[in-house]
C-alpha atoms as a PDB file:
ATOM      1  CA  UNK A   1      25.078  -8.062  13.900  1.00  0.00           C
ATOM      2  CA  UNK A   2      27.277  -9.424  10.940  1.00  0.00           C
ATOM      3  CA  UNK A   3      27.398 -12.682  12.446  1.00  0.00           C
ATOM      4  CA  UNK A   4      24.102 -13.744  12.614  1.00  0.00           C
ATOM      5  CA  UNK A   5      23.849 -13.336   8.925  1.00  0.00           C
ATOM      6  CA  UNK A   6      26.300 -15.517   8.610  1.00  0.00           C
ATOM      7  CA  UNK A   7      23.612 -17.965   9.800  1.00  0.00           C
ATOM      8  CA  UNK A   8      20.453 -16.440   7.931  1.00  0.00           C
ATOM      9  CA  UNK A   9      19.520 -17.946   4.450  1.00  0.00           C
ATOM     10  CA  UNK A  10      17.430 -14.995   2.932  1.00  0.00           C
ATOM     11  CA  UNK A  11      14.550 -16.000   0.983  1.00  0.00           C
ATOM     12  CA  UNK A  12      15.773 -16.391  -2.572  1.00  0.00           C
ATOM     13  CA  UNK A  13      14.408 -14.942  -5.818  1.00  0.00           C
ATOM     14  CA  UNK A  14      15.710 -14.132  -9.542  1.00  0.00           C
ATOM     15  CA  UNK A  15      16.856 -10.511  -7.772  1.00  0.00           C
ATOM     16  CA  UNK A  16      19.059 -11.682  -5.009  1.00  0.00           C
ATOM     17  CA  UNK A  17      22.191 -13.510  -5.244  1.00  0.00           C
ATOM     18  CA  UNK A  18      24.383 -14.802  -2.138  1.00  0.00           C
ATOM     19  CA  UNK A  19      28.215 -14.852  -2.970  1.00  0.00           C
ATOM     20  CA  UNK A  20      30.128 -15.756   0.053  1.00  0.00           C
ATOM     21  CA  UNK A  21      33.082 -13.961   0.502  1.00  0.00           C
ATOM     22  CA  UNK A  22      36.189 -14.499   2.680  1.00  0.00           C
ATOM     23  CA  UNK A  23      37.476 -10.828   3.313  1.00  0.00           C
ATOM     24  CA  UNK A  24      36.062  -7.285   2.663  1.00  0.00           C
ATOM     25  CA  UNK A  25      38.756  -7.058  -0.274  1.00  0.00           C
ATOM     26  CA  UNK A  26      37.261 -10.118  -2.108  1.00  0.00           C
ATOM     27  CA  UNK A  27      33.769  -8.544  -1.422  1.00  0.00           C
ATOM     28  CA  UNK A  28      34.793  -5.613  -3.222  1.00  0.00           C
ATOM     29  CA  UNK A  29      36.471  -7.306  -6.271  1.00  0.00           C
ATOM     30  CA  UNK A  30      33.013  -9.286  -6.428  1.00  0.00           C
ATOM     31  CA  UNK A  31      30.307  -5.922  -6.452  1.00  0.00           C
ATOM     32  CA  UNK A  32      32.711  -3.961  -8.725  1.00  0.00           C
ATOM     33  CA  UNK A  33      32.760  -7.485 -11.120  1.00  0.00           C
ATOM     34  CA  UNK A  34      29.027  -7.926 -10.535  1.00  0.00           C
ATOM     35  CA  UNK A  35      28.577  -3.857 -11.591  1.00  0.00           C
ATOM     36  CA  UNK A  36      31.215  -4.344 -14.778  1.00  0.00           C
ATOM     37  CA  UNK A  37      28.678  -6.633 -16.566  1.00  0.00           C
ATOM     38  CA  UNK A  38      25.838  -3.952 -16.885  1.00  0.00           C
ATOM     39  CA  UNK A  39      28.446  -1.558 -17.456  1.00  0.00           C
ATOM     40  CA  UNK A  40      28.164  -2.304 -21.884  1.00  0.00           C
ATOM     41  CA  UNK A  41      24.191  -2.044 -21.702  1.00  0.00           C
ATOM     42  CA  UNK A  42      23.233   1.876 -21.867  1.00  0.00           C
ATOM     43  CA  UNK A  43      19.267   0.783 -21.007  1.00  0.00           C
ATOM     44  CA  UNK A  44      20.882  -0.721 -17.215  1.00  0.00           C
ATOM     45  CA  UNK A  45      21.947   1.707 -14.501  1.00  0.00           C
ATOM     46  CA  UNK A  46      23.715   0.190 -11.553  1.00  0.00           C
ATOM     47  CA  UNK A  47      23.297   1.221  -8.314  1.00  0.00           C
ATOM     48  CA  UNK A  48      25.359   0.391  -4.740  1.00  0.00           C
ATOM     49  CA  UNK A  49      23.836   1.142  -1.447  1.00  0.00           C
ATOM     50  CA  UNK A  50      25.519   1.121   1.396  1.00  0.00           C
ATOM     51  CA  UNK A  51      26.146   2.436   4.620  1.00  0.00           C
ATOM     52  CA  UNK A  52      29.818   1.270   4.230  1.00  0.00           C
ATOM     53  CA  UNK A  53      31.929   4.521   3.038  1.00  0.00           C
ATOM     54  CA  UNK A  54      34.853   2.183   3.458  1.00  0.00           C
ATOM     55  CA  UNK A  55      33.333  -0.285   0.726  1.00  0.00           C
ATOM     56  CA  UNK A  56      32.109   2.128  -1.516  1.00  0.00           C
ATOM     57  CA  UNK A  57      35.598   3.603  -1.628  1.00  0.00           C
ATOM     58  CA  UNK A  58      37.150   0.207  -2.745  1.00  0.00           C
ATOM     59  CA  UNK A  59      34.489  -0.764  -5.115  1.00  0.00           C
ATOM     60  CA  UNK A  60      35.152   2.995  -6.821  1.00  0.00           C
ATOM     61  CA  UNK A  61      39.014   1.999  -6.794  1.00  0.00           C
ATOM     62  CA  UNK A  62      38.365  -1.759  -8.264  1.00  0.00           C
ATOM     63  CA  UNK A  63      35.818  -0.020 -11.274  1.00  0.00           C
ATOM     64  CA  UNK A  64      38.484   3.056 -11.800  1.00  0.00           C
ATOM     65  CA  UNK A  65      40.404  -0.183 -13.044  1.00  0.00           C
ATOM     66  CA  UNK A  66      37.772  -0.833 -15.361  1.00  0.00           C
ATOM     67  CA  UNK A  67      37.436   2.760 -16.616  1.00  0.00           C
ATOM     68  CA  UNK A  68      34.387   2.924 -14.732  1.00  0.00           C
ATOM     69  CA  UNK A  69      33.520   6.545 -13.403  1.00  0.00           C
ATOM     70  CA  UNK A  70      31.717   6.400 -10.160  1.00  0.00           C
ATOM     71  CA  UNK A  71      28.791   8.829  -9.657  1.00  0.00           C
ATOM     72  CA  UNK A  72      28.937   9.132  -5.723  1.00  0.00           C
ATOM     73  CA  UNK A  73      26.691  10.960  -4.122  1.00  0.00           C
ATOM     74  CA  UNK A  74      28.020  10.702  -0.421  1.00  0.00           C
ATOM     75  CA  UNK A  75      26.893  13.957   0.384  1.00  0.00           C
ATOM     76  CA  UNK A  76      22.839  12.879   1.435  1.00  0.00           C
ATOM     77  CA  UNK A  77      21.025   9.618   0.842  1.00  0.00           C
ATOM     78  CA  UNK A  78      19.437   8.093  -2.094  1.00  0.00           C
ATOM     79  CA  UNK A  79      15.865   9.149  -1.054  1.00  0.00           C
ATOM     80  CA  UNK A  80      17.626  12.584  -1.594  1.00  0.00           C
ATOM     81  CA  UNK A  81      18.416  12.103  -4.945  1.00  0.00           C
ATOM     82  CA  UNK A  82      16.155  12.837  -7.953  1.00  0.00           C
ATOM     83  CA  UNK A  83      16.320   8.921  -8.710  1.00  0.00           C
ATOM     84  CA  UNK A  84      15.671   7.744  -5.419  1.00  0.00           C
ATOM     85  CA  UNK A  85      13.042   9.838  -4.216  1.00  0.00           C
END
């Protein structure tokens, strides 16, 4: 349920960040920004998982901005994919 994590502080390390964000729009602005910086660094490949079509469709919109090609592949899951499995 969304809005118990809302209440839930996840144990922090140097590979998780909490950005609090007031509507799914803003949340989208913030990944695609967050992807953008590794976007100049050939040796970093960015990946977003989600279960959220709906989010991955505005991130892709907010990067197309950035000239940013998105490499969907919304047709399995990442343990289907050579990378992920």
């Amino acid at each position: 349920d969304a809005a118990q994590w809302a209440h839930t502080v996840p144990e922090i390390n140097e590979h998780v960040r909490i950005i609090r964000c007031q509507h799914a729009e803003e949340e989208a602005r913030v990944i695609a920004l967050l992807m953008r910086e590794h976007a100049d660094d050939p040796a970093i490949r960015t990946a977003l998982i989600t279960p959220d079509e709906v989010l991955m469709q505005r991130v892709a919109a907010h990067l197309k901005r950035y000239d940013i090609t998105v490499d969907r592949t919304a047709s399995g899951t990442l343990a289907q994919t050579q990378a992920g499995s």
